[in-house]
PDB file of N, CA and C in Angstrom:
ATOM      1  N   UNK A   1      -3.472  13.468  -5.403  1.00  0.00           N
ATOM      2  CA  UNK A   1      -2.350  12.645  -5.038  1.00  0.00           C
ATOM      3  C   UNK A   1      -2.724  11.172  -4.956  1.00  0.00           C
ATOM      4  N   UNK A   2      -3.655  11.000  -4.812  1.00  0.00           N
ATOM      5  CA  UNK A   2      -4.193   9.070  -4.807  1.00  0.00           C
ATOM      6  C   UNK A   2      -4.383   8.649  -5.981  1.00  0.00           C
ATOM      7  N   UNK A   3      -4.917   9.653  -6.813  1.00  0.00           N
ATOM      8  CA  UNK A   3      -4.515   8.644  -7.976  1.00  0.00           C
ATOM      9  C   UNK A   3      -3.467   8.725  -8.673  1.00  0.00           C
ATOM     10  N   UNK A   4      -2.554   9.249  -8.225  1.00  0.00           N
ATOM     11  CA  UNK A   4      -1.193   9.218  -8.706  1.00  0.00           C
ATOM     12  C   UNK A   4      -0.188   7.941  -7.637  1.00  0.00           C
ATOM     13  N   UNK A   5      -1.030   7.707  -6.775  1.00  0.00           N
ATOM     14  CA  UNK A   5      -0.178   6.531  -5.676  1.00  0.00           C
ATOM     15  C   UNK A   5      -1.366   5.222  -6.088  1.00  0.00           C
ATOM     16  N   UNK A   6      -2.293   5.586  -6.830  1.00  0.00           N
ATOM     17  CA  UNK A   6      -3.167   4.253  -7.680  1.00  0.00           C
ATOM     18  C   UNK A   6      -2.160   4.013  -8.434  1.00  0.00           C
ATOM     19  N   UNK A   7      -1.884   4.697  -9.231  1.00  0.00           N
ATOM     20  CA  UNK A   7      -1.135   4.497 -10.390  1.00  0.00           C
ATOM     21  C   UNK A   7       0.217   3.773 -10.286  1.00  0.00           C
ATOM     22  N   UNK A   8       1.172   4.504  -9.230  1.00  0.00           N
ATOM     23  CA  UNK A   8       2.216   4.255  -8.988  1.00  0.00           C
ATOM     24  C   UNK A   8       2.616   3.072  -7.928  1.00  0.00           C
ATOM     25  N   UNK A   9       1.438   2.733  -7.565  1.00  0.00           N
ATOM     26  CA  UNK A   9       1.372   1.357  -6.530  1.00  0.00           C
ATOM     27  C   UNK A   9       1.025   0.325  -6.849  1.00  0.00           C
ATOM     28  N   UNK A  10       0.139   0.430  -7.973  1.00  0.00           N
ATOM     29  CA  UNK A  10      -0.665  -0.519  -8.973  1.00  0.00           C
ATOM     30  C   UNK A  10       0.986  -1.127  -9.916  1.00  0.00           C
ATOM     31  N   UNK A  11       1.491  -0.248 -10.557  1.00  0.00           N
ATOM     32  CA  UNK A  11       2.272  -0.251 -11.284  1.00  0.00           C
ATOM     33  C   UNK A  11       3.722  -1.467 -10.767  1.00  0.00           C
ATOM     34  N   UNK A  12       3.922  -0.774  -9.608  1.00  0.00           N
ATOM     35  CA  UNK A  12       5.158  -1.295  -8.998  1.00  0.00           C
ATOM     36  C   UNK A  12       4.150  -2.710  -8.009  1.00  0.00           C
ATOM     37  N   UNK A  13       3.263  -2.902  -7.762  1.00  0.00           N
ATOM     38  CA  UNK A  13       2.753  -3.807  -7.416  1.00  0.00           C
ATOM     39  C   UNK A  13       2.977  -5.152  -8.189  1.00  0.00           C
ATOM     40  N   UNK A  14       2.751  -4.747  -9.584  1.00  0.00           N
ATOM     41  CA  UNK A  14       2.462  -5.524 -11.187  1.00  0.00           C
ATOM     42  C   UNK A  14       4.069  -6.013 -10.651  1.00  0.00           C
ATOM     43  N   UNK A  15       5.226  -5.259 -10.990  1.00  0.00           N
ATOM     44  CA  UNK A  15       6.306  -5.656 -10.672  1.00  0.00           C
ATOM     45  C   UNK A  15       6.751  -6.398 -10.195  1.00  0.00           C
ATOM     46  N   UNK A  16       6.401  -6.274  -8.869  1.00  0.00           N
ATOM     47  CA  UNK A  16       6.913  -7.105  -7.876  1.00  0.00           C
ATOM     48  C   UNK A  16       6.032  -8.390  -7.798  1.00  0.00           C
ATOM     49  N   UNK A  17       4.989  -8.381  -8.199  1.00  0.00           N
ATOM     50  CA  UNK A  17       4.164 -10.068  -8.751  1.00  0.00           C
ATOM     51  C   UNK A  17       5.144 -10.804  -9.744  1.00  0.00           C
ATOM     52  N   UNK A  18       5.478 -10.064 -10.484  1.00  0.00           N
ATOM     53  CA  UNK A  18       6.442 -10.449 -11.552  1.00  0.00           C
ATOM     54  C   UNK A  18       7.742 -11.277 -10.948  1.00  0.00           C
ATOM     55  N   UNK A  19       8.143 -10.485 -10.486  1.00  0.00           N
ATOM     56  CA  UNK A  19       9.384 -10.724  -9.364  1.00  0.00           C
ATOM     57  C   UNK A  19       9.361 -11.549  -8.270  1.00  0.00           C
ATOM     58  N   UNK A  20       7.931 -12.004  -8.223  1.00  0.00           N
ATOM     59  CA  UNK A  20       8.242 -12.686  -7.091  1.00  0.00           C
ATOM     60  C   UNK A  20       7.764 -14.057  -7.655  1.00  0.00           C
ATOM     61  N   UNK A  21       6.961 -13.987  -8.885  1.00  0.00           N
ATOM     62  CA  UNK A  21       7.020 -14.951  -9.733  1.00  0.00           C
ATOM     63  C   UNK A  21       8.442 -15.715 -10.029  1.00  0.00           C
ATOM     64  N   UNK A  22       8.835 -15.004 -10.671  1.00  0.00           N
ATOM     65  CA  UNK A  22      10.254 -15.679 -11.368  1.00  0.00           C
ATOM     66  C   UNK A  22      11.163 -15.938 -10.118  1.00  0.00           C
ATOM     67  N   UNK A  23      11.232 -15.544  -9.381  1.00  0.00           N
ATOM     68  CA  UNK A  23      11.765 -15.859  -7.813  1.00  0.00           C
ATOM     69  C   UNK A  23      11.584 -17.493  -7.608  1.00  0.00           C
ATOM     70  N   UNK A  24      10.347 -17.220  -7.566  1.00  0.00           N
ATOM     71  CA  UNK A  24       9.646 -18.721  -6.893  1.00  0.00           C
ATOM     72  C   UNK A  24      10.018 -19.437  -8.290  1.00  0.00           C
ATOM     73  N   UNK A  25       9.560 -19.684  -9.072  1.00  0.00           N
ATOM     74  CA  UNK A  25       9.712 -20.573  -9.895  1.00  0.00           C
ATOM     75  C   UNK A  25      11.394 -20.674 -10.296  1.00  0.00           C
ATOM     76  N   UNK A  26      12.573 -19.972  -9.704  1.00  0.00           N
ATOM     77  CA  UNK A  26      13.808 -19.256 -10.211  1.00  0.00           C
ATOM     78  C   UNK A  26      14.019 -19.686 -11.272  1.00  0.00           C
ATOM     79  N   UNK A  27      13.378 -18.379 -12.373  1.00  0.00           N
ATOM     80  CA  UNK A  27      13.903 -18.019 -13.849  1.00  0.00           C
ATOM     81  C   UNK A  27      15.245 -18.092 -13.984  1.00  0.00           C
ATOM     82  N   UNK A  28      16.022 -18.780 -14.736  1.00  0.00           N
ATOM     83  CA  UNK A  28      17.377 -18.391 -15.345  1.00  0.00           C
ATOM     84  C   UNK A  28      17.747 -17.113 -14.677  1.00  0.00           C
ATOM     85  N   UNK A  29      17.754 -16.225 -15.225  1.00  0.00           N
ATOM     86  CA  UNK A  29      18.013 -14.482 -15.356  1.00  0.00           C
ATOM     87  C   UNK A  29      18.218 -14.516 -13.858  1.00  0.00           C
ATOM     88  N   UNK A  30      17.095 -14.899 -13.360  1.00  0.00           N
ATOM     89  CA  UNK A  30      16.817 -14.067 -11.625  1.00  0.00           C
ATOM     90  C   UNK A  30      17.846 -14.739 -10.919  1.00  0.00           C
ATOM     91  N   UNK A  31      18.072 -15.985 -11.388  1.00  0.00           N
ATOM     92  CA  UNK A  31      19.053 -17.191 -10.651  1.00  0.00           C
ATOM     93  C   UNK A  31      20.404 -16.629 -10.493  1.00  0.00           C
ATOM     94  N   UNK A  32      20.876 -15.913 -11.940  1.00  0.00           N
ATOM     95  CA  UNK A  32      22.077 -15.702 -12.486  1.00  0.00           C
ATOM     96  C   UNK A  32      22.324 -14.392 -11.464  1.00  0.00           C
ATOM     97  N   UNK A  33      21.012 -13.142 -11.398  1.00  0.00           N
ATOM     98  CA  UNK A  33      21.774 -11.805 -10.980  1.00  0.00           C
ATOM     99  C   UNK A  33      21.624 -12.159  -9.199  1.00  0.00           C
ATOM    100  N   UNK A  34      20.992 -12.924  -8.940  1.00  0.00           N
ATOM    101  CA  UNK A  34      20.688 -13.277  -7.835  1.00  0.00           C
ATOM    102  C   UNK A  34      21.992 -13.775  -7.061  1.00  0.00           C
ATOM    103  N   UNK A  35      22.395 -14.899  -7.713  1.00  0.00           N
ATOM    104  CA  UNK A  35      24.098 -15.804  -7.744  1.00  0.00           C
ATOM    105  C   UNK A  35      24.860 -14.859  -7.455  1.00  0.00           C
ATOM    106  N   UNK A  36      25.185 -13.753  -8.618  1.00  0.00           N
ATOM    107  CA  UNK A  36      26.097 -12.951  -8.831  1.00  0.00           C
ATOM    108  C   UNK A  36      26.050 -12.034  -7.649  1.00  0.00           C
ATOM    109  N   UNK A  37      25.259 -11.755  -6.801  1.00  0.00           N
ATOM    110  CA  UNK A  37      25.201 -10.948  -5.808  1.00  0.00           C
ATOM    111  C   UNK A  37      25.528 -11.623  -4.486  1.00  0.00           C
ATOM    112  N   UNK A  38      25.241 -13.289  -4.702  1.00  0.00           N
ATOM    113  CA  UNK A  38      25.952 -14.023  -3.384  1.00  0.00           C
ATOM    114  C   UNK A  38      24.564 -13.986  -2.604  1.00  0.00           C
ATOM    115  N   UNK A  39      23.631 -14.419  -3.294  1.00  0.00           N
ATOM    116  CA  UNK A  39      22.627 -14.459  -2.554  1.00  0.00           C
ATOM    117  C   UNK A  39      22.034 -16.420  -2.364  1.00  0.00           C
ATOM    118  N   UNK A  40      22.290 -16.906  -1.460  1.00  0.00           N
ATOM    119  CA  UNK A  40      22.081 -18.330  -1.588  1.00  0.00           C
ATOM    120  C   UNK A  40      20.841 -18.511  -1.723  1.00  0.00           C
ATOM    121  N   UNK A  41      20.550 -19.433  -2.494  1.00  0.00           N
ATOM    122  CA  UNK A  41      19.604 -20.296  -3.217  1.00  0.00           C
ATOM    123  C   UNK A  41      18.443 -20.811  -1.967  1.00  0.00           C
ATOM    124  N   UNK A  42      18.698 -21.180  -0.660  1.00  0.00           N
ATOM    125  CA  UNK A  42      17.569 -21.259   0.316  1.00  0.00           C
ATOM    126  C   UNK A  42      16.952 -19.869   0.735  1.00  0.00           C
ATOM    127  N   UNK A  43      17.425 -18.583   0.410  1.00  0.00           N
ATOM    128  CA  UNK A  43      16.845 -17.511   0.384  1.00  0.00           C
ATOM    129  C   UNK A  43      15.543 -16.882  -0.598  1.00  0.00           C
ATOM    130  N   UNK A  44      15.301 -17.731  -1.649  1.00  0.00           N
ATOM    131  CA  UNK A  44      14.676 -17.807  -2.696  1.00  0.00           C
ATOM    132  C   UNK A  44      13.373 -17.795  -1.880  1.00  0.00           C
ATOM    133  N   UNK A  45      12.891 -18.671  -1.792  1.00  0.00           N
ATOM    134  CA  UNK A  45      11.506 -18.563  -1.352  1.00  0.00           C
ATOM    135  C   UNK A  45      11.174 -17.786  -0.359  1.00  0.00           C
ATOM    136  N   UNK A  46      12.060 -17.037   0.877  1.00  0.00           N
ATOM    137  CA  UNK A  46      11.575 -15.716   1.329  1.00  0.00           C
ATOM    138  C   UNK A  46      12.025 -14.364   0.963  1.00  0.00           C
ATOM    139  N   UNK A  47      12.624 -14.168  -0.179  1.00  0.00           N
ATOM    140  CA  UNK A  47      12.682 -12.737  -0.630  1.00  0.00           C
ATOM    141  C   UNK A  47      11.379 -12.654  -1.350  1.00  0.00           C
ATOM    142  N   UNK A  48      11.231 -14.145  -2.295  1.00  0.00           N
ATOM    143  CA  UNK A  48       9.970 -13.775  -3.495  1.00  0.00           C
ATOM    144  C   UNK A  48       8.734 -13.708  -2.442  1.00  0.00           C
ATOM    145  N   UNK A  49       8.473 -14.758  -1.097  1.00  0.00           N
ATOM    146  CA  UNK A  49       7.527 -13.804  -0.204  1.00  0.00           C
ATOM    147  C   UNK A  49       7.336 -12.393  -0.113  1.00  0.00           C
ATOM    148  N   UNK A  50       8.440 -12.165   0.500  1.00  0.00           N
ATOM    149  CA  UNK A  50       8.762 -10.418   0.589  1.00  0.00           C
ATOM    150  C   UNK A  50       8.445  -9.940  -0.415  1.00  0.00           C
ATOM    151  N   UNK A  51       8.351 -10.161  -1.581  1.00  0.00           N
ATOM    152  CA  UNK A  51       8.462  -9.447  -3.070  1.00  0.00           C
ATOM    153  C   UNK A  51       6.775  -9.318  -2.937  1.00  0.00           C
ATOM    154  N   UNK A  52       6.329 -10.739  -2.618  1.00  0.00           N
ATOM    155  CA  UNK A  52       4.789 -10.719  -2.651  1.00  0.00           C
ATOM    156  C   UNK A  52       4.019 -10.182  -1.707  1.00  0.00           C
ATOM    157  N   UNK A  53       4.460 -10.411  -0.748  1.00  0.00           N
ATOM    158  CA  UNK A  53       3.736  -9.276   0.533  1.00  0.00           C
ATOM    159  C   UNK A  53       3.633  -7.753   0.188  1.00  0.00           C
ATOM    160  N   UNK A  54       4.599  -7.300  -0.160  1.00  0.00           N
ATOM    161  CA  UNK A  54       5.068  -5.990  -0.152  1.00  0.00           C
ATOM    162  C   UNK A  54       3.876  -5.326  -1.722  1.00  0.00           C
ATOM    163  N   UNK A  55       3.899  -6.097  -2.878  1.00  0.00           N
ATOM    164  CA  UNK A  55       2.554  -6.391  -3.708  1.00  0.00           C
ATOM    165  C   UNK A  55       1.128  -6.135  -3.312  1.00  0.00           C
ATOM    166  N   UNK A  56       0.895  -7.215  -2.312  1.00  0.00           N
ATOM    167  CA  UNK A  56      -0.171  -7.167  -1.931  1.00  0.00           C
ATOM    168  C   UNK A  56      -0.573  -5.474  -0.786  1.00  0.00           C
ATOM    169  N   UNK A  57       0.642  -5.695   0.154  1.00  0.00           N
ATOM    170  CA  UNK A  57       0.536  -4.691   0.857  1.00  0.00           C
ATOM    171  C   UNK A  57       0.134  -2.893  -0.152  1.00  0.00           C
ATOM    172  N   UNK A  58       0.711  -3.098  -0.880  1.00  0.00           N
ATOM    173  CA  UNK A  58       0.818  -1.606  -1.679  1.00  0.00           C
ATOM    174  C   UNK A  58      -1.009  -1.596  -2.466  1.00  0.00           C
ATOM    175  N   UNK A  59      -1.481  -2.719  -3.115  1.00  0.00           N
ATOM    176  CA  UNK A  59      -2.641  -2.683  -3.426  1.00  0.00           C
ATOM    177  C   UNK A  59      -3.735  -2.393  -2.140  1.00  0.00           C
ATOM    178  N   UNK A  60      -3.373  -3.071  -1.392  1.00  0.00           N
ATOM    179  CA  UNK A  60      -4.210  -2.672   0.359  1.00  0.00           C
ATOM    180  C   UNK A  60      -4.319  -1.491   0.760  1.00  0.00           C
ATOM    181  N   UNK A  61      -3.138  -0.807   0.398  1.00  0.00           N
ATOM    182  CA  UNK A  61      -2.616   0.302   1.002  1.00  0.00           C
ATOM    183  C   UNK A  61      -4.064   1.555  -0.048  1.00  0.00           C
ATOM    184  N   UNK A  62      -4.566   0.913  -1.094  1.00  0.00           N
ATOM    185  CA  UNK A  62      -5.499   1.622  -1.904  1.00  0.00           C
ATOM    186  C   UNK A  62      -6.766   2.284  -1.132  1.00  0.00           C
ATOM    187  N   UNK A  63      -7.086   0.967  -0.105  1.00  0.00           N
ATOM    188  CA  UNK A  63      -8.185   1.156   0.894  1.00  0.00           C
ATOM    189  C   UNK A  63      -7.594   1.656   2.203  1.00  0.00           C
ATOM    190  N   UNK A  64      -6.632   0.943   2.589  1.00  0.00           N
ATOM    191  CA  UNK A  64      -6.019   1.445   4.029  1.00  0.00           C
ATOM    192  C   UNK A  64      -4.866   2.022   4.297  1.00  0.00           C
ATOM    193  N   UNK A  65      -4.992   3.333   4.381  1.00  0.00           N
ATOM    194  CA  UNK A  65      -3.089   4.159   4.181  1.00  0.00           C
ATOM    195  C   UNK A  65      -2.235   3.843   4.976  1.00  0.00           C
ATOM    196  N   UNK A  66      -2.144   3.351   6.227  1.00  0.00           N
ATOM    197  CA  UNK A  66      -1.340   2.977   6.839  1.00  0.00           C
ATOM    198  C   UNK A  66      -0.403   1.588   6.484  1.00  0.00           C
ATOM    199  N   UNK A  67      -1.612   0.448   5.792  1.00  0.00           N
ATOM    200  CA  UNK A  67      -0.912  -0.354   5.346  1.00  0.00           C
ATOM    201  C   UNK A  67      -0.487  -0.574   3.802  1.00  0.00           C
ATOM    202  N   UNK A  68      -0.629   0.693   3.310  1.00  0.00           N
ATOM    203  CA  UNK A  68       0.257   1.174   2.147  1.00  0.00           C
ATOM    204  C   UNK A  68       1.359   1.929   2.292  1.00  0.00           C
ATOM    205  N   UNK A  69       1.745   2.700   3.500  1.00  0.00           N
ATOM    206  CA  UNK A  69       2.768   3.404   3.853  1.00  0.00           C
ATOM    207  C   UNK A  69       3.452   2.586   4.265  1.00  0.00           C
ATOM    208  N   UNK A  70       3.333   1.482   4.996  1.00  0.00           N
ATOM    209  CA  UNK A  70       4.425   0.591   5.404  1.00  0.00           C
ATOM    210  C   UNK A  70       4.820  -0.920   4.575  1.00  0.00           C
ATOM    211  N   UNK A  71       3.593  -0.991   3.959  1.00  0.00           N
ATOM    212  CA  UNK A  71       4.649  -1.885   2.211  1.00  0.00           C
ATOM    213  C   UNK A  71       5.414  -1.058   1.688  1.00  0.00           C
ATOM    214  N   UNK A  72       4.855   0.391   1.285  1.00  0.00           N
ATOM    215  CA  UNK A  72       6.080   1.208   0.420  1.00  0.00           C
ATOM    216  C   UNK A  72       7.266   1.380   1.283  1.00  0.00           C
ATOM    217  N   UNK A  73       7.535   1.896   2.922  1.00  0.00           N
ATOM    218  CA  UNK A  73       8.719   1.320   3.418  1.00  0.00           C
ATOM    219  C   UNK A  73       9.525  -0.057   3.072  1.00  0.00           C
ATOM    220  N   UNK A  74       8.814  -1.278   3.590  1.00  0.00           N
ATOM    221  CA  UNK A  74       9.683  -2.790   3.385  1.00  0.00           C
ATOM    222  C   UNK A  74       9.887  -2.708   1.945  1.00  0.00           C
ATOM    223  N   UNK A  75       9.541  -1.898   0.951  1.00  0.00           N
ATOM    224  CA  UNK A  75       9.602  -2.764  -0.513  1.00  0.00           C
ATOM    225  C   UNK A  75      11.011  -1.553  -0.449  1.00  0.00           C
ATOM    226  N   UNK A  76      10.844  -0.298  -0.166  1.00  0.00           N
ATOM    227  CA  UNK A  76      12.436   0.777  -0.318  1.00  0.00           C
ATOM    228  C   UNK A  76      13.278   0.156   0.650  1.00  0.00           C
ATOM    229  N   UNK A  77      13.047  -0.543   1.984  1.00  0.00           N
ATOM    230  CA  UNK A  77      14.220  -1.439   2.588  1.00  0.00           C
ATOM    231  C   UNK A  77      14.643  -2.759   2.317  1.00  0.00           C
ATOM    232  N   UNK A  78      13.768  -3.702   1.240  1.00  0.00           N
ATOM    233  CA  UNK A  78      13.904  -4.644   0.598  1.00  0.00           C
ATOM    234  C   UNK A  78      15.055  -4.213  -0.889  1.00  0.00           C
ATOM    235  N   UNK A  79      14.527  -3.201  -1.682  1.00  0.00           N
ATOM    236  CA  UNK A  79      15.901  -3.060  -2.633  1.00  0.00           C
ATOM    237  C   UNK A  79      17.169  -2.174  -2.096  1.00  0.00           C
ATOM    238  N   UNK A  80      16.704  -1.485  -1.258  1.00  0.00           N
ATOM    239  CA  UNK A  80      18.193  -0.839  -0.884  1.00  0.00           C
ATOM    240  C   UNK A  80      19.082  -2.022  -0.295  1.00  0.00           C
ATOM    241  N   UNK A  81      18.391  -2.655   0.396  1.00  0.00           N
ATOM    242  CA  UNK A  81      19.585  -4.125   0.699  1.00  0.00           C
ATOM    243  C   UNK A  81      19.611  -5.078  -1.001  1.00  0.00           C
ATOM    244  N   UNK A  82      19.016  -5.024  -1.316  1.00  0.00           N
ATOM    245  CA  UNK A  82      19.307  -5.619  -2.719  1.00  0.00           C
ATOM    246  C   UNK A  82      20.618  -5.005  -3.251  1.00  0.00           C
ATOM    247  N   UNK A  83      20.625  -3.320  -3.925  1.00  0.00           N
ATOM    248  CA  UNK A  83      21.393  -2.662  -3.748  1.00  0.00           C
ATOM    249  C   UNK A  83      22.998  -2.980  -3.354  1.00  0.00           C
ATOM    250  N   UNK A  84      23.026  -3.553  -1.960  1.00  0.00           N
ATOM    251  CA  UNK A  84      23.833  -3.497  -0.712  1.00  0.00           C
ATOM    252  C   UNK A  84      24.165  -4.680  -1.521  1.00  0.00           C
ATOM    253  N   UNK A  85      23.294  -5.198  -1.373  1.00  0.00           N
ATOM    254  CA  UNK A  85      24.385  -6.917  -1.785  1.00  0.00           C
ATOM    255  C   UNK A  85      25.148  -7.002  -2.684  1.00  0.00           C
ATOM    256  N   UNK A  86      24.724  -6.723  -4.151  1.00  0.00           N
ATOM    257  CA  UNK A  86      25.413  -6.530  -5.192  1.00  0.00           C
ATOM    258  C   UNK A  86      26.385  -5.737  -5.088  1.00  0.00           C
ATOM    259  N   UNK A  87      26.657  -4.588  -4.441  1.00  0.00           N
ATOM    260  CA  UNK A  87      28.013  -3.946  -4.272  1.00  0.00           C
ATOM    261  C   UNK A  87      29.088  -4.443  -3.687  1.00  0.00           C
ATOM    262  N   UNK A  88      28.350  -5.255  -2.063  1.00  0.00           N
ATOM    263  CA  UNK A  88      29.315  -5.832  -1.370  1.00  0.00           C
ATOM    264  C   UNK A  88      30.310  -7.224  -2.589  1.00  0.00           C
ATOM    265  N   UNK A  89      29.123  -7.937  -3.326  1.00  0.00           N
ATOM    266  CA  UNK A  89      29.809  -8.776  -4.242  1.00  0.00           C
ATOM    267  C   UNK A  89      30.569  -8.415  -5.145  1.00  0.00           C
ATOM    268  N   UNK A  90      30.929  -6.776  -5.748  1.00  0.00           N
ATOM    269  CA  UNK A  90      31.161  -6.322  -6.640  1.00  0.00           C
ATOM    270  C   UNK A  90      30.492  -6.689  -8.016  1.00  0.00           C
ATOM    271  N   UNK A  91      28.950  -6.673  -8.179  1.00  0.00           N
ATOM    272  CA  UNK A  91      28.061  -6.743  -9.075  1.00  0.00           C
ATOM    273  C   UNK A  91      27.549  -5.588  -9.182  1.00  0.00           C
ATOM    274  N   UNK A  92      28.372  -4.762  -9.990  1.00  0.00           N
ATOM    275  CA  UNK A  92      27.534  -2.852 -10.032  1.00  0.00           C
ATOM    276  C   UNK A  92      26.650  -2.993 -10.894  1.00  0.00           C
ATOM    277  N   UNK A  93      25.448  -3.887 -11.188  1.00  0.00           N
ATOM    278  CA  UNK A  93      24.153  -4.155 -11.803  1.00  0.00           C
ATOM    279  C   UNK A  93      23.490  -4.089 -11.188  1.00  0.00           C
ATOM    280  N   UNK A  94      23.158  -2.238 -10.701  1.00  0.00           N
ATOM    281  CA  UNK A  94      22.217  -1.534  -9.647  1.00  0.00           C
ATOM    282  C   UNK A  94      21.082  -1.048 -10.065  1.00  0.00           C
ATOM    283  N   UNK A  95      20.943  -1.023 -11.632  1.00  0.00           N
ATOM    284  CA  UNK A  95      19.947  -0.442 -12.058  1.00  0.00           C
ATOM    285  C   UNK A  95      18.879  -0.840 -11.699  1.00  0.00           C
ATOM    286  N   UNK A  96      18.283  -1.947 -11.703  1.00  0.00           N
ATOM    287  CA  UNK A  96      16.904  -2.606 -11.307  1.00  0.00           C
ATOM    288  C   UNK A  96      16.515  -2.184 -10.120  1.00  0.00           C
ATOM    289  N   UNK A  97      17.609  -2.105  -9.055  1.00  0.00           N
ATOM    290  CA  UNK A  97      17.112  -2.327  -7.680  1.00  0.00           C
ATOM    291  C   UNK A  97      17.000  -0.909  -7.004  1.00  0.00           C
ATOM    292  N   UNK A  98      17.954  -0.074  -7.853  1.00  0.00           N
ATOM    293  CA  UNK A  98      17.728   1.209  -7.215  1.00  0.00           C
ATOM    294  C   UNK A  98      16.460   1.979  -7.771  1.00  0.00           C
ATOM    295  N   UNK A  99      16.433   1.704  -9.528  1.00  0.00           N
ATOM    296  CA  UNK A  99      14.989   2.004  -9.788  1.00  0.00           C
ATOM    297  C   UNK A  99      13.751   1.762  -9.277  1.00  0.00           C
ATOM    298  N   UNK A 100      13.597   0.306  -8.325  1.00  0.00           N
ATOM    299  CA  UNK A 100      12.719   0.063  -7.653  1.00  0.00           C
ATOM    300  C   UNK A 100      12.460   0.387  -6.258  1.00  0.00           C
ATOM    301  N   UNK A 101      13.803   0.678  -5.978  1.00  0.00           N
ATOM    302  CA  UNK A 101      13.865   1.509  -4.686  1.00  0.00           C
ATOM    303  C   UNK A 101      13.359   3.318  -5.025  1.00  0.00           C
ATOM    304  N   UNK A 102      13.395   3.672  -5.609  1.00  0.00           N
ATOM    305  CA  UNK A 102      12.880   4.808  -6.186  1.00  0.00           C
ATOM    306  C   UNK A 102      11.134   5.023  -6.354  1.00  0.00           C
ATOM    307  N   UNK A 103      11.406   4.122  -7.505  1.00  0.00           N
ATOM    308  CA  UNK A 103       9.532   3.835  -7.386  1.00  0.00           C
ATOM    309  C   UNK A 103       9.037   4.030  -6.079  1.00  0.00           C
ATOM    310  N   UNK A 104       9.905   2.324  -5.373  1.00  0.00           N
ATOM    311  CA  UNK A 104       8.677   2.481  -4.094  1.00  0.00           C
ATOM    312  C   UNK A 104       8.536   4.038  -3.131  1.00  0.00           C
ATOM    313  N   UNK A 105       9.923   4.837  -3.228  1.00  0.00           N
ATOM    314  CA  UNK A 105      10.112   5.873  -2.293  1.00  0.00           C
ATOM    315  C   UNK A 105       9.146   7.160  -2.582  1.00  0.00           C
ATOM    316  N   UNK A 106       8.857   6.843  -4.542  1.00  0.00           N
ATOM    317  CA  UNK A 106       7.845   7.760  -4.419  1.00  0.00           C
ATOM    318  C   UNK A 106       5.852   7.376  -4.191  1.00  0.00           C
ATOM    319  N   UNK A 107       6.100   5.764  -4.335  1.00  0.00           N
ATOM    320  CA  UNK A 107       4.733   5.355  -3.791  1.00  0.00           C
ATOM    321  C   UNK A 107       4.600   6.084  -2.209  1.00  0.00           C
ATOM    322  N   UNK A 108       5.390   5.629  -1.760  1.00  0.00           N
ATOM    323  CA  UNK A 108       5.420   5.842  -0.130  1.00  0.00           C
ATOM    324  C   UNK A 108       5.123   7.240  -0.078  1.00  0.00           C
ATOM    325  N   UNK A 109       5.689   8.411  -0.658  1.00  0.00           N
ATOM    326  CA  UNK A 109       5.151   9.511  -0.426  1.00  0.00           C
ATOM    327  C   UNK A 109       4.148   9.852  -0.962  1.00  0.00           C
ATOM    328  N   UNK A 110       3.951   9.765  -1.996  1.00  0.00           N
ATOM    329  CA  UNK A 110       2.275   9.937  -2.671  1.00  0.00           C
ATOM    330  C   UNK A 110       1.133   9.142  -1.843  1.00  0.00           C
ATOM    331  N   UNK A 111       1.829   7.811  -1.124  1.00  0.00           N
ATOM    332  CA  UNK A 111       0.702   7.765  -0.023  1.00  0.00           C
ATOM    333  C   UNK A 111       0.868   8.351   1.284  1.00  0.00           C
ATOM    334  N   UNK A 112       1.593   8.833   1.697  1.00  0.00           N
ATOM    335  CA  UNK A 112       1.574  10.136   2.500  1.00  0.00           C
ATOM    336  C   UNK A 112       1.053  11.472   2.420  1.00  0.00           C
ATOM    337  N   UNK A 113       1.147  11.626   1.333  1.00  0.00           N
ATOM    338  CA  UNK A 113       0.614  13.019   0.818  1.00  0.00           C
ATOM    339  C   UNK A 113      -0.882  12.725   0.816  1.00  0.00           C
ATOM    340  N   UNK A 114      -1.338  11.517   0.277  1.00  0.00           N
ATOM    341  CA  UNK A 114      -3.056  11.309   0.108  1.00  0.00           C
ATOM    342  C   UNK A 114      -3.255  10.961   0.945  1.00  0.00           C
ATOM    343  N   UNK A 115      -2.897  10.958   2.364  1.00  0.00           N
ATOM    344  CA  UNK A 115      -3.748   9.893   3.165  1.00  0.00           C
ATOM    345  C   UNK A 115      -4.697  10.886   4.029  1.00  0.00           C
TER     346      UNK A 115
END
């Protein structure tokens, strides 16, 4: 089971570097689905934190399970409110966020299962 939560933490880690890249620097794209969800523009620099903590936390979580079980929590309560927002705006462009809410839900258990 750990190296299947290497794999799957490593993976969605890569992600969310990504994401929290284009965050910070706000890419076009991220600006636009970001907007569209009614998410204001001074929020930018602490979601892409969050994006990056939650990164770092899941690679940590390689050596220390506890603080890989609780990045894979904040990163599944970070897109399920992602999720949330876009619906409340009527932006049903859920795919990203629920897929990543997924991912993280099965990091989180594969580091449960290995710890």
């Amino acid at each position: 089971m750990f190296v299947a939560y290497a794999v799957v933490g490593s993976l969605l880690a890569l992600v969310l570097v990504a994401s929290a890249t284009f965050t910070f620097t706000r890419n076009p794209a991220v600006v636009a689905s970001m907007g569209k969800a009614g998410v204001p523009d001074s929020w930018f620099p602490r979601l892409a934190t969050l994006k990056a903590a939650g990164a770092v936390g899941l690679l940590a979580g390689l050596a220390v399970p506890f603080i890989g079980v609780a990045a894979a929590i904040g990163v599944v309560l970070y897109f399920i409110g992602a999720a949330i927002m876009h619906v409340r705006a009527k932006d049903y462009a859920l795919a990203v966020p629920v897929v990543l809410a997924v991912m993280a839900a099965a990091a989180l258990v594969l580091r449960i299962a290995s710890a």
